[in-house]
Protein backbone atom coordinates (compact mmCIF):
# COMPACT_ATOMS: atom_id res chain seq x y z
CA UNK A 1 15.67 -3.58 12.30
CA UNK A 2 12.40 -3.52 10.39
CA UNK A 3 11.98 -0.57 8.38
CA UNK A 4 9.22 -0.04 5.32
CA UNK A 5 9.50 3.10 3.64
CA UNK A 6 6.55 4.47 1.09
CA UNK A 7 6.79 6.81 -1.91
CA UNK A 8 4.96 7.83 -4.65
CA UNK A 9 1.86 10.02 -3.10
CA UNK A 10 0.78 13.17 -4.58
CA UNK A 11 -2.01 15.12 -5.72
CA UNK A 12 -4.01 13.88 -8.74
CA UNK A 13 -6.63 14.26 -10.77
CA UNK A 14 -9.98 12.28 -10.42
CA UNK A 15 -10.26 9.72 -13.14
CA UNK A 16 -5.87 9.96 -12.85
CA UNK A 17 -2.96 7.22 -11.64
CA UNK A 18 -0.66 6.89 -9.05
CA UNK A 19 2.03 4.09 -8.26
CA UNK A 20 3.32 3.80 -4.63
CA UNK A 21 6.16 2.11 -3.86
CA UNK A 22 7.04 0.41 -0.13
CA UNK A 23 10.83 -0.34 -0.06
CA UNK A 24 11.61 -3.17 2.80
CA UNK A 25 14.79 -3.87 4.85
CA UNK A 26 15.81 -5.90 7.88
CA UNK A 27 13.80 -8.58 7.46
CA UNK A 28 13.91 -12.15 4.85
CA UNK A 29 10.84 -10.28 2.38
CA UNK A 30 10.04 -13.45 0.28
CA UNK A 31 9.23 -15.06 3.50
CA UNK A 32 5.93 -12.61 4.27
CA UNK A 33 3.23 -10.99 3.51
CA UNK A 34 2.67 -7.49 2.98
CA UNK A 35 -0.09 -5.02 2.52
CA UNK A 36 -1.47 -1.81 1.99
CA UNK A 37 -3.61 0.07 4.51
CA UNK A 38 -4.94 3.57 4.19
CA UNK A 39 -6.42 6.43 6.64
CA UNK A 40 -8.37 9.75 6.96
CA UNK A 41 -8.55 11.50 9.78
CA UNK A 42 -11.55 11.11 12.09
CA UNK A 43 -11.65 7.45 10.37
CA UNK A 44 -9.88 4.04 11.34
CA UNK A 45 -7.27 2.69 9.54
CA UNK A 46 -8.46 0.23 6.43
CA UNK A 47 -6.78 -2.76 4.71
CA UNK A 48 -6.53 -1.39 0.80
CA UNK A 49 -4.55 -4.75 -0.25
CA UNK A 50 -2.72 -7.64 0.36
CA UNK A 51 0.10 -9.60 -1.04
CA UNK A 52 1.18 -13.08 0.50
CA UNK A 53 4.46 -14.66 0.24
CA UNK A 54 3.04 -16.47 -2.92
CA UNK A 55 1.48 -13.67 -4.59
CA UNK A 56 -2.04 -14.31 -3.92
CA UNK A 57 -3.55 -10.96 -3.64
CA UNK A 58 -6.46 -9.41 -2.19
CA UNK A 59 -8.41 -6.33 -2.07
CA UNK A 60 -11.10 -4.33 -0.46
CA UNK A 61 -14.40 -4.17 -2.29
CA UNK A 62 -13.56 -0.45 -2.70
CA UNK A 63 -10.90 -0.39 -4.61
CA UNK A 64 -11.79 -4.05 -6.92
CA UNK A 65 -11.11 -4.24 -10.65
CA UNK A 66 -8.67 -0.23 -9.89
CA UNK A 67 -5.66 -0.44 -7.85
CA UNK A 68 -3.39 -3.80 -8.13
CA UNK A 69 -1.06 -4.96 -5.37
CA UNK A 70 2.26 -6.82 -6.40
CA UNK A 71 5.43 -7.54 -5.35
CA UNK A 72 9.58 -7.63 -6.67
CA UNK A 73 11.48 -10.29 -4.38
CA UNK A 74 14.71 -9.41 -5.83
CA UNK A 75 14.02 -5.61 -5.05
CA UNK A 76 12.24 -5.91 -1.53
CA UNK A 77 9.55 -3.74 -3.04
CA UNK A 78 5.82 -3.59 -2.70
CA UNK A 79 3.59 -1.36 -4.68
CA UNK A 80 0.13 -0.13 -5.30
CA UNK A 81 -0.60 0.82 -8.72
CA UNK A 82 -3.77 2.95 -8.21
CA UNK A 83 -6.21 3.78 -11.60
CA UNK A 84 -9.25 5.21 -11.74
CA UNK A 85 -8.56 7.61 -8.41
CA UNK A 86 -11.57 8.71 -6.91
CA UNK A 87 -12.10 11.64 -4.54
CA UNK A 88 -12.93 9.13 -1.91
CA UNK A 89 -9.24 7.21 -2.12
CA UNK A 90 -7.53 10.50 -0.54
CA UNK A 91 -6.12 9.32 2.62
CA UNK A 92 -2.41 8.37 3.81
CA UNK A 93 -1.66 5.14 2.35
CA UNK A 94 0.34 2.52 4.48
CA UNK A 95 2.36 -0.52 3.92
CA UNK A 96 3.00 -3.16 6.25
CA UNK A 97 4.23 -6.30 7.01
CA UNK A 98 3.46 -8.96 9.96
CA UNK A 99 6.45 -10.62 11.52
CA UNK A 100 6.01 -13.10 14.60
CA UNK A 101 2.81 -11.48 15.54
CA UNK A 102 4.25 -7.85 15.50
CA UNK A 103 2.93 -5.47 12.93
CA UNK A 104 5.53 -3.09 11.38
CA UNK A 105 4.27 -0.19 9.51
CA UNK A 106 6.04 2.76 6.88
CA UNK A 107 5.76 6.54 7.92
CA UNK A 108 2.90 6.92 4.82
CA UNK A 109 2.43 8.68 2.36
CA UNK A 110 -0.09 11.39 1.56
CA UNK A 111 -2.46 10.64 -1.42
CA UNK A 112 -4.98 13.64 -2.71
CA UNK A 113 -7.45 13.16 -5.38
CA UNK A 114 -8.85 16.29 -6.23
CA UNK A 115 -9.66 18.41 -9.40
């Protein structure tokens, strides 16, 4: 069956870096996109970034020009390298693929940017 599974969260400094990592299974991963979403409580879940099955990427106005989606085929891996963390990036961070019209989604992981 589907299964994405994130690491990498933490606590970090403002200004700091953090690289999560979505590892996928059960499912043919060069053949799909995937992408990061992210939540706070109280708030809906928002698309962070995108990755298509050709590596075109795109990202919320937000987080433009600091975090960077990409993709390993040979691993099944997605990540988010996130730089320049802001206060306002703590949320869970989710990744998540689209298969036959069916959205699969990780457990998340808990990102905290705080001094």
């Amino acid at each position: 069956q589907v299964q994405l599974v994130e690491s990498g969260g933490g606590l970090v400094q403002p200004g700091g870096s953090l690289r999560l990592s979505c590892a996928a299974s059960g499912f043919t991963f060069n053949n799909y996109g995937m992408s990061w979403h992210r939540q706070v409580p109280g708030k809906e879940r928002e698309l962070v970034a995108s990755i298509t099955r050709a590596a075109i990427t795109n990202y919320a106005d937000s987080v433009k020009d600091r975090f960077t989606i990409s993709r390993d085929n040979a691993k099944n891996m997605v990540y988010l390298q996130m730089n320049s963390l802001k206060p306002e990036d703590t949320a869970v961070y989710y990744c998540k693929t689209r298969l036959l019209w069916t959205d699969y989604w990780g457990q998340g992981t808990q990102v905290t940017v705080s001094s």
